[in-house]
N, C-alpha and C. Protein backbone atom coordinates (compact mmCIF):
# COMPACT_ATOMS: atom_id res chain seq x y z
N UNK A 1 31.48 -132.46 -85.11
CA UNK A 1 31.09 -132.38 -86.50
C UNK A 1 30.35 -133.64 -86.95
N UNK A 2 31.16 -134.86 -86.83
CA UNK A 2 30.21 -136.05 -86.89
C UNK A 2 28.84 -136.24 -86.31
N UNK A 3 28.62 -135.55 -85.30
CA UNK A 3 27.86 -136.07 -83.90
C UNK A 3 26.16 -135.55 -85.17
N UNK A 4 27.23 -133.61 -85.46
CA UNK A 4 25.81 -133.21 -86.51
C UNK A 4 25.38 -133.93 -87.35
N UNK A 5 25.95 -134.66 -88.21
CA UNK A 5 26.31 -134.88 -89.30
C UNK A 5 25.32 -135.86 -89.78
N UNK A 6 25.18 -136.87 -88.48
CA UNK A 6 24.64 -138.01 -88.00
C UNK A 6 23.24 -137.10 -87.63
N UNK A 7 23.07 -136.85 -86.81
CA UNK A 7 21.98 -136.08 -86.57
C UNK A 7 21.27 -135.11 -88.08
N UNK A 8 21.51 -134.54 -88.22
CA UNK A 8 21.21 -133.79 -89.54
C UNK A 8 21.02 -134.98 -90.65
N UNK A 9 21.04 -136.12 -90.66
CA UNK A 9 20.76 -136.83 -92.00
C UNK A 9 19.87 -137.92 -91.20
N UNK A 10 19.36 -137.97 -89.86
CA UNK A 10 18.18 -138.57 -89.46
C UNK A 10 17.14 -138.02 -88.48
N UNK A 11 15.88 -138.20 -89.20
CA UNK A 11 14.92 -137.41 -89.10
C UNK A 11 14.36 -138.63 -87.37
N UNK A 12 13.44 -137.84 -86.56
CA UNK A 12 13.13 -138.35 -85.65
C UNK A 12 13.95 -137.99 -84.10
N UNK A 13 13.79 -138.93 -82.90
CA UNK A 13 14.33 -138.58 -81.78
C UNK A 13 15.44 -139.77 -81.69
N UNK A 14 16.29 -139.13 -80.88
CA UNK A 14 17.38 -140.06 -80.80
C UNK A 14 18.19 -139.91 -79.33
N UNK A 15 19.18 -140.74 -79.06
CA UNK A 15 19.71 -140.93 -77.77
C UNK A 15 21.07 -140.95 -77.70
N UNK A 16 22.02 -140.36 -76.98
CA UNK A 16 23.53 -140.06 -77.35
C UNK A 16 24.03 -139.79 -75.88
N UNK A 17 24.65 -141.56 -75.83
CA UNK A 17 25.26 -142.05 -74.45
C UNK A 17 26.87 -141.32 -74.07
N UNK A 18 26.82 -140.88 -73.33
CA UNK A 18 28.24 -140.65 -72.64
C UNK A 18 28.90 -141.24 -71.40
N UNK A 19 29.66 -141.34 -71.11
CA UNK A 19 29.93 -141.91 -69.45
C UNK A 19 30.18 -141.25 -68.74
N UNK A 20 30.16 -139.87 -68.44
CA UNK A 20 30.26 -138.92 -67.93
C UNK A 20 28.87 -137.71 -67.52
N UNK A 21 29.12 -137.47 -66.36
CA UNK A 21 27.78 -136.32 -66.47
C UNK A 21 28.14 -134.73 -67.15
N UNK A 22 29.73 -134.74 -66.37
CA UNK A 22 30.28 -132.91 -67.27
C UNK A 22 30.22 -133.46 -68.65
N UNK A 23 30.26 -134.64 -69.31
CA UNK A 23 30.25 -134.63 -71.08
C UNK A 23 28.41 -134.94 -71.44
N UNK A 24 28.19 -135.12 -70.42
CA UNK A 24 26.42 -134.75 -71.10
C UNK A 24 26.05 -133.87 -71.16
N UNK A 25 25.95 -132.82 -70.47
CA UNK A 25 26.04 -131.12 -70.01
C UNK A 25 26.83 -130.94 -71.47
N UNK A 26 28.40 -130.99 -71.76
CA UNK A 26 28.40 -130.49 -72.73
C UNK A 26 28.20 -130.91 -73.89
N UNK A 27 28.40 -132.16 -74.17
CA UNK A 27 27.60 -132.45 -75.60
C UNK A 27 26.16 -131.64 -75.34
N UNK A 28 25.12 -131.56 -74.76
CA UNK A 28 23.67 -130.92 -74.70
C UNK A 28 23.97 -129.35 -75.09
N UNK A 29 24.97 -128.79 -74.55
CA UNK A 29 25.30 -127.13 -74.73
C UNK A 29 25.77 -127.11 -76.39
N UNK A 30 26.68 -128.14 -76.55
CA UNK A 30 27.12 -128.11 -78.11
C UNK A 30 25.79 -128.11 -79.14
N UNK A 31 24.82 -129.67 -78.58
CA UNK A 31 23.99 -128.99 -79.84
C UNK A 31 22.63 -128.06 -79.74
N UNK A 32 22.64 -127.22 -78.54
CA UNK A 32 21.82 -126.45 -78.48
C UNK A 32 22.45 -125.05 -78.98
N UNK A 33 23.29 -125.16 -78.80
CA UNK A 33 24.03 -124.13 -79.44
C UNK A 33 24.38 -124.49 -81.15
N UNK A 34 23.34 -125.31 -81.60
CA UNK A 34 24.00 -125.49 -82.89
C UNK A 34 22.23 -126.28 -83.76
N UNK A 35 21.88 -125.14 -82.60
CA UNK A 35 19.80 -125.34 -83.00
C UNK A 35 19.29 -126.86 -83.10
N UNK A 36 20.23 -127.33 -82.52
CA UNK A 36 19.37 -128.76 -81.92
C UNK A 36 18.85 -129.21 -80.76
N UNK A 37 16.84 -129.53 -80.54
CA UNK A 37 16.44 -129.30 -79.27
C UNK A 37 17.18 -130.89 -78.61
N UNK A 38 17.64 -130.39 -77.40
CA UNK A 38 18.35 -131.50 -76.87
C UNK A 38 18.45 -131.52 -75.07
N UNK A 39 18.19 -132.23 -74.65
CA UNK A 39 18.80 -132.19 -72.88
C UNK A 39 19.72 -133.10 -72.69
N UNK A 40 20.00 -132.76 -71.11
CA UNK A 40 20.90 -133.80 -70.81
C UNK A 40 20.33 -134.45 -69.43
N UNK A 41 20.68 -135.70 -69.34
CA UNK A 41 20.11 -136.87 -68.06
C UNK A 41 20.86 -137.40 -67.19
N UNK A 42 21.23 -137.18 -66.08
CA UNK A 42 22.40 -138.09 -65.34
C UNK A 42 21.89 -138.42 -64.16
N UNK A 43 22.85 -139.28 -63.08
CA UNK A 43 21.63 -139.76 -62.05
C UNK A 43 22.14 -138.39 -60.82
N UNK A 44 22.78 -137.51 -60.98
CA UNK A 44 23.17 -136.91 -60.32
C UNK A 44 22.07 -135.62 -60.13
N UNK A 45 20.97 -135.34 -61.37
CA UNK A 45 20.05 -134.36 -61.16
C UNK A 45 19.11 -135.68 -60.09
N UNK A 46 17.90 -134.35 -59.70
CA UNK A 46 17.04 -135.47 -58.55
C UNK A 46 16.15 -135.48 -59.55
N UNK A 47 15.45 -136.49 -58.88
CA UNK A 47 14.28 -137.05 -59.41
C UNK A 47 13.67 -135.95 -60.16
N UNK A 48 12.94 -135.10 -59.78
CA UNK A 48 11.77 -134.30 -60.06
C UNK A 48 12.73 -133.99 -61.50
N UNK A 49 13.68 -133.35 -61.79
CA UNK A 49 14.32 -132.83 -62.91
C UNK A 49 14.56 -134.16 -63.58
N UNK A 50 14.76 -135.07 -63.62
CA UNK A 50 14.89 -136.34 -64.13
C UNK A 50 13.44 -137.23 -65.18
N UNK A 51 12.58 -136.69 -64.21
CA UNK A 51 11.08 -137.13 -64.11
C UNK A 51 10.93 -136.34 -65.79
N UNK A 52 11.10 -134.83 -65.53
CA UNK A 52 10.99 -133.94 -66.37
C UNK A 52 11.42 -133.97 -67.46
N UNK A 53 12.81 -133.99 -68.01
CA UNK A 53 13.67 -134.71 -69.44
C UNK A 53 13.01 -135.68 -69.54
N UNK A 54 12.55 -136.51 -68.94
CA UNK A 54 12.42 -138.25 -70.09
C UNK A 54 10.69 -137.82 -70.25
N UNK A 55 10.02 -136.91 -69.56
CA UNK A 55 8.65 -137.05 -69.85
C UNK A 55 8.69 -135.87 -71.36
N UNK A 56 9.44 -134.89 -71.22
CA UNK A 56 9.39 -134.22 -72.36
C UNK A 56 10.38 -134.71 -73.59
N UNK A 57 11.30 -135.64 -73.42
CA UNK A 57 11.41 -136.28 -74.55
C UNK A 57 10.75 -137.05 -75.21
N UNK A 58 9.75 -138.07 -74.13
CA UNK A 58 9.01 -138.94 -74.79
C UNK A 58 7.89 -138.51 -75.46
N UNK A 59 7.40 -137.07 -74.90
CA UNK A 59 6.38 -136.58 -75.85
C UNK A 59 6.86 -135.69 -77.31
N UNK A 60 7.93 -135.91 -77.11
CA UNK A 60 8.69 -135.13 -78.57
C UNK A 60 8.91 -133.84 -78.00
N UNK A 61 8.51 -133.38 -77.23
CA UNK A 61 9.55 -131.77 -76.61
C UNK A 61 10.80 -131.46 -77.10
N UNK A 62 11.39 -132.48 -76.94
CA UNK A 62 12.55 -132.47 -76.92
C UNK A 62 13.38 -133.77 -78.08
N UNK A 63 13.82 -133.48 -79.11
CA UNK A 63 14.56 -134.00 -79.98
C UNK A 63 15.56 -135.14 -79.27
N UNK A 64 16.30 -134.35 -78.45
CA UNK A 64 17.94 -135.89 -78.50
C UNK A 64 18.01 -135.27 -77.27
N UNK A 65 18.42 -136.54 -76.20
CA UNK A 65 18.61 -136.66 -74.52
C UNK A 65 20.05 -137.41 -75.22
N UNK A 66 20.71 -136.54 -74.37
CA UNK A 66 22.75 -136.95 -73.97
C UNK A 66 22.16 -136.76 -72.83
N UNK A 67 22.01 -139.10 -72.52
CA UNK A 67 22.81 -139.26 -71.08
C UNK A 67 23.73 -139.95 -70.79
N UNK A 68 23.88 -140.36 -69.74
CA UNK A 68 24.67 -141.88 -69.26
C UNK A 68 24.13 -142.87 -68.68
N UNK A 69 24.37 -143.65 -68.76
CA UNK A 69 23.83 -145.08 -68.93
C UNK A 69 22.82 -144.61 -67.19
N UNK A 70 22.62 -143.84 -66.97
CA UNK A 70 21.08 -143.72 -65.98
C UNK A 70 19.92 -144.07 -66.44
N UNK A 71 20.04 -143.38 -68.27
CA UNK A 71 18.75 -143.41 -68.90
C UNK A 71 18.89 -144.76 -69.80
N UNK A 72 17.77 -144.73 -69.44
CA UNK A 72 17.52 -146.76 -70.28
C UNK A 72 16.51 -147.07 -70.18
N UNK A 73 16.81 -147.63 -68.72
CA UNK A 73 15.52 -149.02 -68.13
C UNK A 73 14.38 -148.58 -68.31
N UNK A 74 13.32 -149.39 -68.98
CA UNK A 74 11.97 -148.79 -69.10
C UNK A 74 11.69 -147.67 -70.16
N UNK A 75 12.53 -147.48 -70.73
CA UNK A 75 12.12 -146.55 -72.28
C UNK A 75 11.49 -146.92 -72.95
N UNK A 76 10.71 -146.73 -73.77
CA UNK A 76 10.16 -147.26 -74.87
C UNK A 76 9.30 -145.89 -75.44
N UNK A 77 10.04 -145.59 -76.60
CA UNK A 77 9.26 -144.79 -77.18
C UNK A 77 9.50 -145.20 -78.76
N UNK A 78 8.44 -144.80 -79.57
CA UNK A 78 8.43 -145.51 -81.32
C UNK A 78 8.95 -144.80 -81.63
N UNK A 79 9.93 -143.82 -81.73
CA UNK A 79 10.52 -142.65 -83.35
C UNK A 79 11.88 -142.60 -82.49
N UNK A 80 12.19 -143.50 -81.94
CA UNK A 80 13.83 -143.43 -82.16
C UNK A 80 14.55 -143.79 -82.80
N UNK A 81 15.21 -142.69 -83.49
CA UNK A 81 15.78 -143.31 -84.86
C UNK A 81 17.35 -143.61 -84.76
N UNK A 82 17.99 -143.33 -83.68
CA UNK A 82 19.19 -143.33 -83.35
C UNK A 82 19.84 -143.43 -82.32
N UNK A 83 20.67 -144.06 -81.94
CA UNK A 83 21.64 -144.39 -80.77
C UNK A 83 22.78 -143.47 -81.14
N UNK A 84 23.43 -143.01 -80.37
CA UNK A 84 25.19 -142.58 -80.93
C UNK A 84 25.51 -143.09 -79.19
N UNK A 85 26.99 -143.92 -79.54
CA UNK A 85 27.43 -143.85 -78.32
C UNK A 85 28.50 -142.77 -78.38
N UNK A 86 28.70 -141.69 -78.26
CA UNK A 86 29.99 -141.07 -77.78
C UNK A 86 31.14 -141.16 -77.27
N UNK A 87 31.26 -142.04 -76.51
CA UNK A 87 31.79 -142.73 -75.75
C UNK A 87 31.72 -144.31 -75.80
N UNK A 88 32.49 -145.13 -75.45
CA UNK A 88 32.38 -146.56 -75.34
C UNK A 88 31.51 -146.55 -74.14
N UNK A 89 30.78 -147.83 -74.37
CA UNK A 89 29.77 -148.09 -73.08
C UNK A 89 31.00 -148.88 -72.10
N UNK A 90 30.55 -149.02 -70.91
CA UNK A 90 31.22 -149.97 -69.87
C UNK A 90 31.23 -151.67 -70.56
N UNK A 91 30.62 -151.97 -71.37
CA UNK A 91 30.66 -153.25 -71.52
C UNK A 91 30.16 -153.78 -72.96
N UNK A 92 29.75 -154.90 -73.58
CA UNK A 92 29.12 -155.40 -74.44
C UNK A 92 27.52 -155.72 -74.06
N UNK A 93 27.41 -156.06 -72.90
CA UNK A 93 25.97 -155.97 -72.41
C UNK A 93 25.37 -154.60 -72.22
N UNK A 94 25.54 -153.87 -71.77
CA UNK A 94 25.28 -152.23 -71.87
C UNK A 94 25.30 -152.06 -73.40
N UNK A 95 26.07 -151.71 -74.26
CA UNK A 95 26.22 -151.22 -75.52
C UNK A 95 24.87 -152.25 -76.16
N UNK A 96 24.51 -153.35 -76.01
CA UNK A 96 23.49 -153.59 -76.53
C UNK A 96 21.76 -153.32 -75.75
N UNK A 97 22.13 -153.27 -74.44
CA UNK A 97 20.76 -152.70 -74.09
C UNK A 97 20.44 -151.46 -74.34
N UNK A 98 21.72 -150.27 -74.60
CA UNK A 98 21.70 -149.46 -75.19
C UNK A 98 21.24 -149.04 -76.16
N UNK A 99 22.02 -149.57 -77.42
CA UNK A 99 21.15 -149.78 -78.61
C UNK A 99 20.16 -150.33 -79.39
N UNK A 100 19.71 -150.86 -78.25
CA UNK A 100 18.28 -151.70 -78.23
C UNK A 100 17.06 -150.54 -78.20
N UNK A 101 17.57 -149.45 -77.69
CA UNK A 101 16.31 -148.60 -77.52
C UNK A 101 15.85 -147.95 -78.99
N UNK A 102 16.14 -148.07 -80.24
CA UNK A 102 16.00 -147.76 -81.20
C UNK A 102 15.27 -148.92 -81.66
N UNK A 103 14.54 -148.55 -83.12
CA UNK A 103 13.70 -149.19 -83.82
C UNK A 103 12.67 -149.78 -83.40
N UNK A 104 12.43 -149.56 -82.16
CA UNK A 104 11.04 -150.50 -81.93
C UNK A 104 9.30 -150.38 -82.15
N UNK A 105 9.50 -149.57 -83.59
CA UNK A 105 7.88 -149.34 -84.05
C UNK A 105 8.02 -150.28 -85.46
């Protein structure tokens, strides 16, 4: 309910960390099932499917990527308007490179 809540009162693309790959899968089923365009990213898909989510998020395809800390390094896109961690990150250094991927336009 929060996760919408948050989502529904900010406009733009956003990113929603889990530590898990079965809780990225289902957070992604929750809000597609709840008309929000969304995927999910873990290092466990291969490349080619991997390649695919971050290229169609970054062109706006796709609204909100639930991954785990796979997706990061090298992001940079301008209309992210949001981090949610779902989960606690592994650390204080993670949780901020994390939420570093927002605001940078």
């Amino acid at each position: 309910k929060y996760l919408l809540k948050i989502i529904g009162n900010v406009k733009g693309s956003g990113i929603v960390y889990v530590r898990t790959r079965r809780k990225s899968k289902e957070i992604k089923d929750f809000l597609k099932n709840n008309q929000i365009s969304a995927e999910h990213y873990h290092a466990g898909l291969s490349n080619k499917i991997r390649t695919q989510k971050q290229t169609d998020w970054t062109r706006s395809k796709l609204r909100i990527i639930v991954a785990t800390n796979a997706f990061g390094m090298g992001i940079d896109k301008a209309d992210v308007r949001f981090v949610v961690h779902f989960d606690l990150p592994d650390s204080l250094e993670a949780y901020f490179q994390e939420a570093g991927r927002a605001g940078r336009d």
